[in-house]
N, C-alpha and C. Protein backbone atom coordinates (compact mmCIF):
# COMPACT_ATOMS: atom_id res chain seq x y z
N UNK A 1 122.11 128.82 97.83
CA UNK A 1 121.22 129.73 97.16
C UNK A 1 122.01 130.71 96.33
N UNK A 2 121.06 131.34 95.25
CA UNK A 2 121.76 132.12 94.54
C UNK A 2 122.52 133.37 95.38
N UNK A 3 123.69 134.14 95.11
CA UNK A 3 124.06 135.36 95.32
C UNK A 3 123.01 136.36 95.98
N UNK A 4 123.08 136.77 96.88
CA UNK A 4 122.24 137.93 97.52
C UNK A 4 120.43 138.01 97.27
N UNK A 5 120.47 136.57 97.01
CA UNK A 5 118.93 136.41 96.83
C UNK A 5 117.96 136.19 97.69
N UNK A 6 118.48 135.06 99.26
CA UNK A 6 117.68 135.02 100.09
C UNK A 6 116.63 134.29 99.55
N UNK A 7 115.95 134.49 100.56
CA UNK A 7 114.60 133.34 101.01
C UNK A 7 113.56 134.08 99.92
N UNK A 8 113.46 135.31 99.65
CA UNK A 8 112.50 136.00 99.45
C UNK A 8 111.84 135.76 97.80
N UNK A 9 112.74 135.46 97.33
CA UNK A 9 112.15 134.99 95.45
C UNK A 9 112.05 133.23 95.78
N UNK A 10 111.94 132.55 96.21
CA UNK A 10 111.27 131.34 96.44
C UNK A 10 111.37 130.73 95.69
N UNK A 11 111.14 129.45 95.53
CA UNK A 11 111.09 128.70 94.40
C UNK A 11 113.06 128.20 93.93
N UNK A 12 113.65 128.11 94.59
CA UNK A 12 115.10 128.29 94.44
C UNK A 12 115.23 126.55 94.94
N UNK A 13 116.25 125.82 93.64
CA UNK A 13 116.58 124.37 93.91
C UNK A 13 117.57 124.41 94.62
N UNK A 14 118.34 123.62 94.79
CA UNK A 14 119.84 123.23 95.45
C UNK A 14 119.97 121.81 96.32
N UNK A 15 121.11 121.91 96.63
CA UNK A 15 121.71 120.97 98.06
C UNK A 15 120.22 120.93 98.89
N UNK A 16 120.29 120.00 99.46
CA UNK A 16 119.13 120.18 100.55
C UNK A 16 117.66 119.52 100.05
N UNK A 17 117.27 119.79 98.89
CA UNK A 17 115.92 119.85 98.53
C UNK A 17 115.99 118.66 98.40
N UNK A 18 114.69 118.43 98.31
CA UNK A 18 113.80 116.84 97.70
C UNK A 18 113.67 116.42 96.53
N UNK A 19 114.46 115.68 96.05
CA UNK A 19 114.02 114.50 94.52
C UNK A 19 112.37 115.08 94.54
N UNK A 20 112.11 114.92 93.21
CA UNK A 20 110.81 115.05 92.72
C UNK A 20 109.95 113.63 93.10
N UNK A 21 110.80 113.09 93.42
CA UNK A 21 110.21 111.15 93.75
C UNK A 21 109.34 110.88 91.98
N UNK A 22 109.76 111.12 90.89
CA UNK A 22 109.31 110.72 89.48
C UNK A 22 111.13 109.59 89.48
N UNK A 23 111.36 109.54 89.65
CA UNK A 23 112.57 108.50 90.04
C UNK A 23 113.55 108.77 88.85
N UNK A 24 113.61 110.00 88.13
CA UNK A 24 114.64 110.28 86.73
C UNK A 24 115.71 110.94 87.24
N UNK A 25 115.73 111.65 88.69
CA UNK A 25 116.38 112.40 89.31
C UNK A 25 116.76 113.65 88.59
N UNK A 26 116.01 114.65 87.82
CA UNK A 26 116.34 115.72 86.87
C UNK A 26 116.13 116.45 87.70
N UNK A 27 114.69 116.70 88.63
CA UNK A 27 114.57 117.67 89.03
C UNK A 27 114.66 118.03 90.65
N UNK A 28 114.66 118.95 91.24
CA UNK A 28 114.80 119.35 92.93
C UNK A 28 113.73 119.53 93.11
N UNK A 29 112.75 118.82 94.05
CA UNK A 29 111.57 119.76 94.89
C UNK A 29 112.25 121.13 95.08
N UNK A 30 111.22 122.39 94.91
CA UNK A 30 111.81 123.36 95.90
C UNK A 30 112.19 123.33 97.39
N UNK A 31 113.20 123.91 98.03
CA UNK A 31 113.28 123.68 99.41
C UNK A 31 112.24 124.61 100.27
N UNK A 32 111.85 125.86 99.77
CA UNK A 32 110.26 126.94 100.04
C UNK A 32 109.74 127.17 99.18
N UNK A 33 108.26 127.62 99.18
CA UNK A 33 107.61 128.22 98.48
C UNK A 33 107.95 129.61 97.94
N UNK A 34 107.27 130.26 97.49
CA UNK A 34 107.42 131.46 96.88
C UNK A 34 106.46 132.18 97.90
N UNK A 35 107.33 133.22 98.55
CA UNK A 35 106.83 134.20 99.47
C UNK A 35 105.45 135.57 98.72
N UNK A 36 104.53 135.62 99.06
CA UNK A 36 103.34 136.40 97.97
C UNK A 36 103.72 137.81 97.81
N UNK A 37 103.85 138.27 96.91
CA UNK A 37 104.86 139.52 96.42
C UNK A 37 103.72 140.67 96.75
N UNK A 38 102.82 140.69 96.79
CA UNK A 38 101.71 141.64 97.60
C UNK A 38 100.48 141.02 98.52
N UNK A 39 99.88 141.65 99.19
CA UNK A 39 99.36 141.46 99.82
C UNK A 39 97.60 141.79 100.02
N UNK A 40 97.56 141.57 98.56
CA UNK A 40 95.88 142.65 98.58
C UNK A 40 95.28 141.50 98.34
N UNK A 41 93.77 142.14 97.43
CA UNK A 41 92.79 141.28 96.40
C UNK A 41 93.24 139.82 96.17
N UNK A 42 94.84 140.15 95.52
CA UNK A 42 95.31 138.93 94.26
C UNK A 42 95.34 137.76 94.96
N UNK A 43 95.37 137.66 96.68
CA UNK A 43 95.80 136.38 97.19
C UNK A 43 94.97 135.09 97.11
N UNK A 44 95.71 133.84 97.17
CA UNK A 44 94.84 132.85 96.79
C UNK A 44 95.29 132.20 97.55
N UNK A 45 94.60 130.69 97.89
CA UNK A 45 95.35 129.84 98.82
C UNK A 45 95.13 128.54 97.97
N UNK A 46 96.04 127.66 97.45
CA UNK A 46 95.44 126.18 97.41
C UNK A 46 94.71 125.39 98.15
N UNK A 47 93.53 125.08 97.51
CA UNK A 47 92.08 124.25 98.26
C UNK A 47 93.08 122.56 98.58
N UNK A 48 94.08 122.20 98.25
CA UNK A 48 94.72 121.39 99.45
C UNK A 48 95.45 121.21 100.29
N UNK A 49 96.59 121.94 100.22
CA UNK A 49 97.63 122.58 101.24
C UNK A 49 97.57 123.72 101.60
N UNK A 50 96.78 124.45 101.40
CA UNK A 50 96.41 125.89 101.72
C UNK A 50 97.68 127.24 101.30
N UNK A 51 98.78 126.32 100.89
CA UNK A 51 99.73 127.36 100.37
C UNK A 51 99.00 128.79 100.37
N UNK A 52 99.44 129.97 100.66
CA UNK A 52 99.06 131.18 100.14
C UNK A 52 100.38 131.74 99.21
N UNK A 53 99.69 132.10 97.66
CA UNK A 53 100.44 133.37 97.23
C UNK A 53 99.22 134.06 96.42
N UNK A 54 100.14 134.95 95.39
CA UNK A 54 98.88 135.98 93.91
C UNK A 54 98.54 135.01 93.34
N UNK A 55 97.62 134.94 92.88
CA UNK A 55 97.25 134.55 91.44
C UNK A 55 98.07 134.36 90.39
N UNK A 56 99.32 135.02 90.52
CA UNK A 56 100.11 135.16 89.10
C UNK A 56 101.29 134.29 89.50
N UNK A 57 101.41 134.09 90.67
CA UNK A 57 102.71 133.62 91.16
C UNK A 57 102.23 131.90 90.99
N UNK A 58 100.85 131.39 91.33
CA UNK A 58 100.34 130.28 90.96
C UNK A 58 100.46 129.90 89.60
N UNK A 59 100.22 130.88 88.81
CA UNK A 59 99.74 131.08 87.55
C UNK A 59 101.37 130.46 86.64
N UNK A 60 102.47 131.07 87.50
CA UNK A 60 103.43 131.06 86.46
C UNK A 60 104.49 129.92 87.30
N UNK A 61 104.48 129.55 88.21
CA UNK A 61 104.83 128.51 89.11
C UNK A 61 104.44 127.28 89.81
N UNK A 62 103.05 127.29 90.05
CA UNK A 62 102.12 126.29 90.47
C UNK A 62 102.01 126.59 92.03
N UNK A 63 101.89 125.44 92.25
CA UNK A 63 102.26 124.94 93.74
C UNK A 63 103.48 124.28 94.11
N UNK A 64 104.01 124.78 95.12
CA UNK A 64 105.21 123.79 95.28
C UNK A 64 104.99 122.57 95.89
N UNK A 65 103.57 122.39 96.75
CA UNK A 65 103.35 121.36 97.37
C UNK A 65 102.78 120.47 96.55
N UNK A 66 101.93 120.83 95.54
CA UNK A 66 101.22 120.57 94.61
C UNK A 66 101.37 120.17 93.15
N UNK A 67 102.57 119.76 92.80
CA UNK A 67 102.67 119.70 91.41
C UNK A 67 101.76 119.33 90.32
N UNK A 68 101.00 118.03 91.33
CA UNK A 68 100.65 117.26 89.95
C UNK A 68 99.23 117.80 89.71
N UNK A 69 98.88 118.98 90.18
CA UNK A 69 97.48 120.00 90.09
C UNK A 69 98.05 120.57 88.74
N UNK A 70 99.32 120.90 88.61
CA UNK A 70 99.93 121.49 87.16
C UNK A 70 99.12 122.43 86.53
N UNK A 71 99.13 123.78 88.21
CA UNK A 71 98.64 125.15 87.75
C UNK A 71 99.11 125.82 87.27
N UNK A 72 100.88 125.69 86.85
CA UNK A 72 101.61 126.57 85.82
C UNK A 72 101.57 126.19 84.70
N UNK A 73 101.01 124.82 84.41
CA UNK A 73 100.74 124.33 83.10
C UNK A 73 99.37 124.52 82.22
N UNK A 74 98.52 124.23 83.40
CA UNK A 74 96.98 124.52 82.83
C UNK A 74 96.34 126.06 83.93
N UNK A 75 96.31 127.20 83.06
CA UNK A 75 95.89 128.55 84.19
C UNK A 75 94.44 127.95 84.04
N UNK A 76 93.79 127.37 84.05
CA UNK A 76 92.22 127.09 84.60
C UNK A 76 92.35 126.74 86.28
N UNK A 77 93.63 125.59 85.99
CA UNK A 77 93.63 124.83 87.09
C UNK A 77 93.97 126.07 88.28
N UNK A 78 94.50 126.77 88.13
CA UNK A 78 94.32 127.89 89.43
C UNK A 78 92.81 128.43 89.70
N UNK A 79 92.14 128.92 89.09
CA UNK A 79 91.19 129.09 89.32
C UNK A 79 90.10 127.81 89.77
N UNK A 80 90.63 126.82 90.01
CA UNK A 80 89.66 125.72 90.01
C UNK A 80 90.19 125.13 91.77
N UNK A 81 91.39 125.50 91.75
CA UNK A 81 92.32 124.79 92.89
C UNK A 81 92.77 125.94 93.98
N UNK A 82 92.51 126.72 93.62
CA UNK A 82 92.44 127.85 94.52
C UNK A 82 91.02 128.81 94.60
N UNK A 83 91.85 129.17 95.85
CA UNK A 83 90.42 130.28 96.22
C UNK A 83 90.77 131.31 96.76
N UNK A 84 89.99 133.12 97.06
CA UNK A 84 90.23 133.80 97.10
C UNK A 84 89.63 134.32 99.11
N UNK A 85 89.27 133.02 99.20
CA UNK A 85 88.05 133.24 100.43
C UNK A 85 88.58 132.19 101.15
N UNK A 86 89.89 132.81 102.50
CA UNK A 86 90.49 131.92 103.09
C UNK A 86 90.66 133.00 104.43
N UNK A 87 90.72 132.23 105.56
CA UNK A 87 91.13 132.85 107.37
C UNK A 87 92.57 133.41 107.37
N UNK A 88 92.95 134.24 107.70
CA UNK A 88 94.30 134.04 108.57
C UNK A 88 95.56 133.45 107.64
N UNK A 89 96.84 134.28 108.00
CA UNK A 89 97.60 133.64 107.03
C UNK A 89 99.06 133.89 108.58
N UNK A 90 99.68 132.61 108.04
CA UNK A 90 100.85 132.13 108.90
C UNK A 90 101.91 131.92 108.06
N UNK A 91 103.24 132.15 108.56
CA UNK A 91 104.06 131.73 107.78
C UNK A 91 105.15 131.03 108.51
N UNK A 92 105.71 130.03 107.84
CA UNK A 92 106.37 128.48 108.90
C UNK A 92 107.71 128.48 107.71
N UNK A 93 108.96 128.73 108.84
CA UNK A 93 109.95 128.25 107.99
C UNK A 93 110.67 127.39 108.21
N UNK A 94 109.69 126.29 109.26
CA UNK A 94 110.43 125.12 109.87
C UNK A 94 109.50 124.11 109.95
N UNK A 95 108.62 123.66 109.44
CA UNK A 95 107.94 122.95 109.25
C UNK A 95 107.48 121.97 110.04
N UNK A 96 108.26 121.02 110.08
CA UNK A 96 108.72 119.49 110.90
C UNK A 96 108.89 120.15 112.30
N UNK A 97 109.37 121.12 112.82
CA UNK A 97 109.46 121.22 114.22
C UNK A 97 108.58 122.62 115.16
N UNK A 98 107.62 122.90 113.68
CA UNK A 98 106.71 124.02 114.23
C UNK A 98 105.35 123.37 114.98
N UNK A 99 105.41 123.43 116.46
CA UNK A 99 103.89 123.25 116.66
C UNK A 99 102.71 123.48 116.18
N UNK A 100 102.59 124.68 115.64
CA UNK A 100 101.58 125.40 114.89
C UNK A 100 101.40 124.62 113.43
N UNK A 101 102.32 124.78 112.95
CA UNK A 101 102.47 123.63 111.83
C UNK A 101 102.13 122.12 111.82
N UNK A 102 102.41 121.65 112.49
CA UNK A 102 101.56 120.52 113.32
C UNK A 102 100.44 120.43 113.28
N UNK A 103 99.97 121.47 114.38
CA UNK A 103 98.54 121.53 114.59
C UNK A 103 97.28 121.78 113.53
N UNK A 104 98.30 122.68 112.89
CA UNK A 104 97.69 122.90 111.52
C UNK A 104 97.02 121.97 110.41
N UNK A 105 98.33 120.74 110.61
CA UNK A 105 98.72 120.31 109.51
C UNK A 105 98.81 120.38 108.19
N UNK A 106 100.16 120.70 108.52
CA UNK A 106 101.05 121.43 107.33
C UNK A 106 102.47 121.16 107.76
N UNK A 107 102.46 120.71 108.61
CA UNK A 107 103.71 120.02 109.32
C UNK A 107 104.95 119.45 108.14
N UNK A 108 104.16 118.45 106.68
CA UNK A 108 104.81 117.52 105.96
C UNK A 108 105.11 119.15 105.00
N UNK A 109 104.68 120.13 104.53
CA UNK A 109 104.61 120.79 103.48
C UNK A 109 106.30 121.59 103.91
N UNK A 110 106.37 122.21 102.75
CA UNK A 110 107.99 122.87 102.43
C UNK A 110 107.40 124.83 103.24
N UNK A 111 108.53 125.06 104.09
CA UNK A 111 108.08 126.44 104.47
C UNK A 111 107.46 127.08 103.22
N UNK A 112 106.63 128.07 103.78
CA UNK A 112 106.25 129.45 103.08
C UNK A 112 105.13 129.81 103.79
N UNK A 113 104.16 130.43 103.48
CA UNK A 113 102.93 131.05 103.91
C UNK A 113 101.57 130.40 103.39
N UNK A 114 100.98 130.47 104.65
CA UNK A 114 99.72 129.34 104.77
C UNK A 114 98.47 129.39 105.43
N UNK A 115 97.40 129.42 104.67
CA UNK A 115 96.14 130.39 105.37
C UNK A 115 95.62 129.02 106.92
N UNK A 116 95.27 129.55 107.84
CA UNK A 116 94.66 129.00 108.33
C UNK A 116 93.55 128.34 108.69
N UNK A 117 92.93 128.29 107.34
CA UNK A 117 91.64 127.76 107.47
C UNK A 117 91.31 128.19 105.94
N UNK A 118 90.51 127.47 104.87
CA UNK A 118 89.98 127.26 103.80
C UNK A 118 88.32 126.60 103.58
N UNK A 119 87.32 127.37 103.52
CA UNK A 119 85.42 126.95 103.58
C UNK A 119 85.70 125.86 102.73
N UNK A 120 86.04 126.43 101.37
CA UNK A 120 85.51 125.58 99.90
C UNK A 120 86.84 124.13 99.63
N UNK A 121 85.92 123.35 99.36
CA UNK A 121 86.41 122.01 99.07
C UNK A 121 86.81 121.99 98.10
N UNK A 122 87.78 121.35 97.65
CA UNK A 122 88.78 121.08 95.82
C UNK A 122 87.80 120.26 95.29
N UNK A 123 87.65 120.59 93.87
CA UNK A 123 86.26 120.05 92.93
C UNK A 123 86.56 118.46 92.86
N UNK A 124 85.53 117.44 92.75
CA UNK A 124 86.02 116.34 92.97
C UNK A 124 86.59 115.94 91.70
N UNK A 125 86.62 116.33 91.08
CA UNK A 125 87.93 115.89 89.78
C UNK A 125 89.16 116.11 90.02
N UNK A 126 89.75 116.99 90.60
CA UNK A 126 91.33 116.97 91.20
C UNK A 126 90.99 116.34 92.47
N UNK A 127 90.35 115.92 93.36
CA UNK A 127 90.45 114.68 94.00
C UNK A 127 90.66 113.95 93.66
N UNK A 128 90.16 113.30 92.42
CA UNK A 128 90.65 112.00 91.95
C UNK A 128 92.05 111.88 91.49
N UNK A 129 92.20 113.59 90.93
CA UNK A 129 93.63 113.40 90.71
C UNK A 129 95.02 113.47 91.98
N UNK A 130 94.33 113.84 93.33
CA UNK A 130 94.79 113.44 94.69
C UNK A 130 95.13 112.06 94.69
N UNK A 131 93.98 111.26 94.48
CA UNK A 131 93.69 110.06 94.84
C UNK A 131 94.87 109.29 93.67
N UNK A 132 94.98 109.68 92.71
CA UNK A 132 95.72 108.62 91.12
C UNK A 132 97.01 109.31 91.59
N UNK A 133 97.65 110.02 92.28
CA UNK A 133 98.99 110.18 92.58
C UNK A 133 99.14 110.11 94.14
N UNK A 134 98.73 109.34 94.70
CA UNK A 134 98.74 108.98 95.90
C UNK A 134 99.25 109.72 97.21
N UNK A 135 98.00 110.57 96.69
CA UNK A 135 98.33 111.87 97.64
C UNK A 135 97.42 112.42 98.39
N UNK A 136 97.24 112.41 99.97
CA UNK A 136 96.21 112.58 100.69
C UNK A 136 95.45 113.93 100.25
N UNK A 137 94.09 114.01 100.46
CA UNK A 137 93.12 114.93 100.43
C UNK A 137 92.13 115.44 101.69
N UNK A 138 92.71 116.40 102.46
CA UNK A 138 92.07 116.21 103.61
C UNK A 138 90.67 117.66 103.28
N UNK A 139 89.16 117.49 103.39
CA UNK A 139 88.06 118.33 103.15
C UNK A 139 88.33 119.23 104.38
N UNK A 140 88.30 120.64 104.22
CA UNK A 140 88.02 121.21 105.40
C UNK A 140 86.56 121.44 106.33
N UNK A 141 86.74 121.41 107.20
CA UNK A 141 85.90 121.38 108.23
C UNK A 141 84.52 121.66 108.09
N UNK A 142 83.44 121.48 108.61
CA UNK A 142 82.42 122.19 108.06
C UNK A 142 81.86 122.61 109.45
């Protein structure tokens, strides 16, 4: 990681991280998310991994779990893929060996912070775009 940067600005490539799996090898999955720089109104969670950060941090980064939603590319798509009306927020910096994470499931996702529960379902047009990059879509509970 960079010099005296820590976990806390997120979004940081390196050693360790995940191939993008686009098979060009250019880019690093992030190894975490981006930790939510406040804590009020602005928070949002992605309607499929439940990631929590602001609005702006979606806005100018996306999802890390989420790429191919490409909410730093299109700002609609945040507003369409997130929501402001989510339970409980957890934060997992071990993913693979957190029970809670598990239970959650969120187990496969990269640490950061993660609401526990999400009402509203992702519009079925980015389902399909779940579905055309072969990427599970799980509806929450009703």
């Amino acid at each position: 990681m960079k010099g005296g940067g820590g976990r806390r600005g997120g979004g940081e490539y390196g050693r360790g991280g995940r191939d993008d799996g686009d098979g060009d090898g250019d880019r690093m999955m992030p190894q975490f998310a981006q930790i939510p720089t406040s804590f009020g109104h602005e928070l949002r969670a992605c309607l499929r991994c439940r990631l929590v950060k602001t609005y702006d941090q979606f806005r100018e980064s996306g999802c890390e779990n989420c790429p191919f939603l490409e909410m730093d590319k299109e700002h609609d798509n945040v507003a369409n893929c997130t929501t402001p009306n989510f339970t409980g927020i957890i934060s997992v910096t071990d993913p693979s060996r957190s029970w809670a994470a598990r239970w959650l499931r969120i187990g496969r996702f990269i640490p950061g912070c993660y609401t526990l529960a999400v009402s509203e379902e992702l519009p079925e047009e980015y389902q399909t775009v779940c579905a055309d990059n072969n990427v599970q879509y799980v509806p929450p509970k009703r």
